[in-house]
Protein backbone atom coordinates (compact mmCIF):
# COMPACT_ATOMS: atom_id res chain seq x y z
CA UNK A 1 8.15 -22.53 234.79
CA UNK A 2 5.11 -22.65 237.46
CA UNK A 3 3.90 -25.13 238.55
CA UNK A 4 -0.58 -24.77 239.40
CA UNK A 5 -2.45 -26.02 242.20
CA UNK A 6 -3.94 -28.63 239.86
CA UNK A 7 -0.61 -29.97 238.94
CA UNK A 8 0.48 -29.76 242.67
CA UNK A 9 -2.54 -32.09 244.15
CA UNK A 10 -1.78 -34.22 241.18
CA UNK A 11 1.59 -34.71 241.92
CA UNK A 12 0.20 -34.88 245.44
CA UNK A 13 -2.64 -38.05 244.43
CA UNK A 14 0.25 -39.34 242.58
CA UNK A 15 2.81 -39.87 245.58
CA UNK A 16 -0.45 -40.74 247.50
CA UNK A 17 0.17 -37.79 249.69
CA UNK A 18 -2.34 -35.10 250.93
CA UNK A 19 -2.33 -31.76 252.12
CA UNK A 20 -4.86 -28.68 253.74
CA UNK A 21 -5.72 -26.31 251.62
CA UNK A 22 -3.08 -23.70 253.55
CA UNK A 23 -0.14 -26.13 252.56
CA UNK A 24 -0.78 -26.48 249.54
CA UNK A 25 -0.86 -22.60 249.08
CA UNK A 26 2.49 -22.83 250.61
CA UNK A 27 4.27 -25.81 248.66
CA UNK A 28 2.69 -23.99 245.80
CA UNK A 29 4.64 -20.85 246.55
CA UNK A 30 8.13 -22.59 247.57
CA UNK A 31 8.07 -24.82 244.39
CA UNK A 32 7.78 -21.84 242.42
CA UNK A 33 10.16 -19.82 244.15
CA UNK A 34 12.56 -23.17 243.43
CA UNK A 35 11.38 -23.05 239.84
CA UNK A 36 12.78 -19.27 239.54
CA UNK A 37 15.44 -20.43 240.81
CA UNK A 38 16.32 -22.91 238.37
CA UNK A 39 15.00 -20.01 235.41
CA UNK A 40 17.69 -18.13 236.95
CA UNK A 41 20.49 -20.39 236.58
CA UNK A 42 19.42 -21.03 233.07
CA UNK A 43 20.67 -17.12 232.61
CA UNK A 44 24.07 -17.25 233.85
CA UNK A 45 26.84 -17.49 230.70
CA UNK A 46 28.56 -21.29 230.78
CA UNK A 47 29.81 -20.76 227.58
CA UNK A 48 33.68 -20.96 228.41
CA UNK A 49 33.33 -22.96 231.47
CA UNK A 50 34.47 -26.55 231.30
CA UNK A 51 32.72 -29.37 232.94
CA UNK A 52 33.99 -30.73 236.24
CA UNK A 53 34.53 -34.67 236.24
CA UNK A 54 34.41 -34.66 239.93
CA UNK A 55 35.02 -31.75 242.48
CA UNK A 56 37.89 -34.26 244.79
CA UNK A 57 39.96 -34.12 241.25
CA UNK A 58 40.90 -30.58 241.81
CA UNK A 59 43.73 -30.19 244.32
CA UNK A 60 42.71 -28.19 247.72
CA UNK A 61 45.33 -26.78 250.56
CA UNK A 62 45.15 -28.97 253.69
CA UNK A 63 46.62 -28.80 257.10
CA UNK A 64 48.39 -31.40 257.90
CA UNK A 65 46.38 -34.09 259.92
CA UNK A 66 47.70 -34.14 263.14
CA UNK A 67 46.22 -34.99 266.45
CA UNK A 68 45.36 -32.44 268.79
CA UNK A 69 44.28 -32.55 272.31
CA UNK A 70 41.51 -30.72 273.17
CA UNK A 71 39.07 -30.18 276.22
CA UNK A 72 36.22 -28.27 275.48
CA UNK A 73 34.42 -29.63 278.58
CA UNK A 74 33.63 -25.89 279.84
CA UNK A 75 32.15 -24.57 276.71
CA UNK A 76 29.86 -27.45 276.49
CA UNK A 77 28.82 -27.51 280.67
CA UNK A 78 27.87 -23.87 280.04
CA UNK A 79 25.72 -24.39 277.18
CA UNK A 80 23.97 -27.69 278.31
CA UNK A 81 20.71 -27.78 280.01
CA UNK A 82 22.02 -30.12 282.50
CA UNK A 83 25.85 -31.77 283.18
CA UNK A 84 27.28 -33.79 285.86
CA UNK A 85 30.56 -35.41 286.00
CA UNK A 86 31.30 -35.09 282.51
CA UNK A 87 28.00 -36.27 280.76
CA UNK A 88 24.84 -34.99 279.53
CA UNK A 89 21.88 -35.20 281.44
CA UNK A 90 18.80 -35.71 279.65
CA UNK A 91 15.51 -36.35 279.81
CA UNK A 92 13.77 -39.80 280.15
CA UNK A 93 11.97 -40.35 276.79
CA UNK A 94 11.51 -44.14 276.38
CA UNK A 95 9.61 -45.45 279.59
């Protein structure tokens, strides 16, 4: 399935929406990539594969939930732009 640039500033007039002419190029291209996708998926064999209710029905290995204590003050002083006494420094944005 592929989807035009007709259909696409339809769709587009429809959701009362617009685009430039170089978006819509691109949207074009990425809904059709999507679309192969999808034809893709159509491919695959399902045949002996039985549906799935819900995935939390099937049991998964856990660790057990315990508290830990953990300071990972360092690691995030050395990656922030700015830190003082424990707490992000950022800039003013609401005046």
């Amino acid at each position: 399935m592929a989807i035009s640039q007709q259909e696409l500033k339809h769709i587009l007039m429809l959701s009362k929406l617009s685009a430039k002419p170089e978006e819509l190029a691109q949207f074009e291209y990425d809904l059709n990539n999507i679309f192969n996708l999808f034809d893709n998926l159509k491919l695959v064999d399902t045949h002996d594969i039985k549906p799935m209710i819900s995935p939390l029905l099937s049991h998964y290995p856990a660790r057990e939930d315990a508290p830990q204590m953990q300071n990972h003050t360092a690691d995030f002083e050395r990656i922030a732009p700015e830190f003082t006494n424990q707490h992000f420094i950022v800039p003013k944005v609401i005046e």
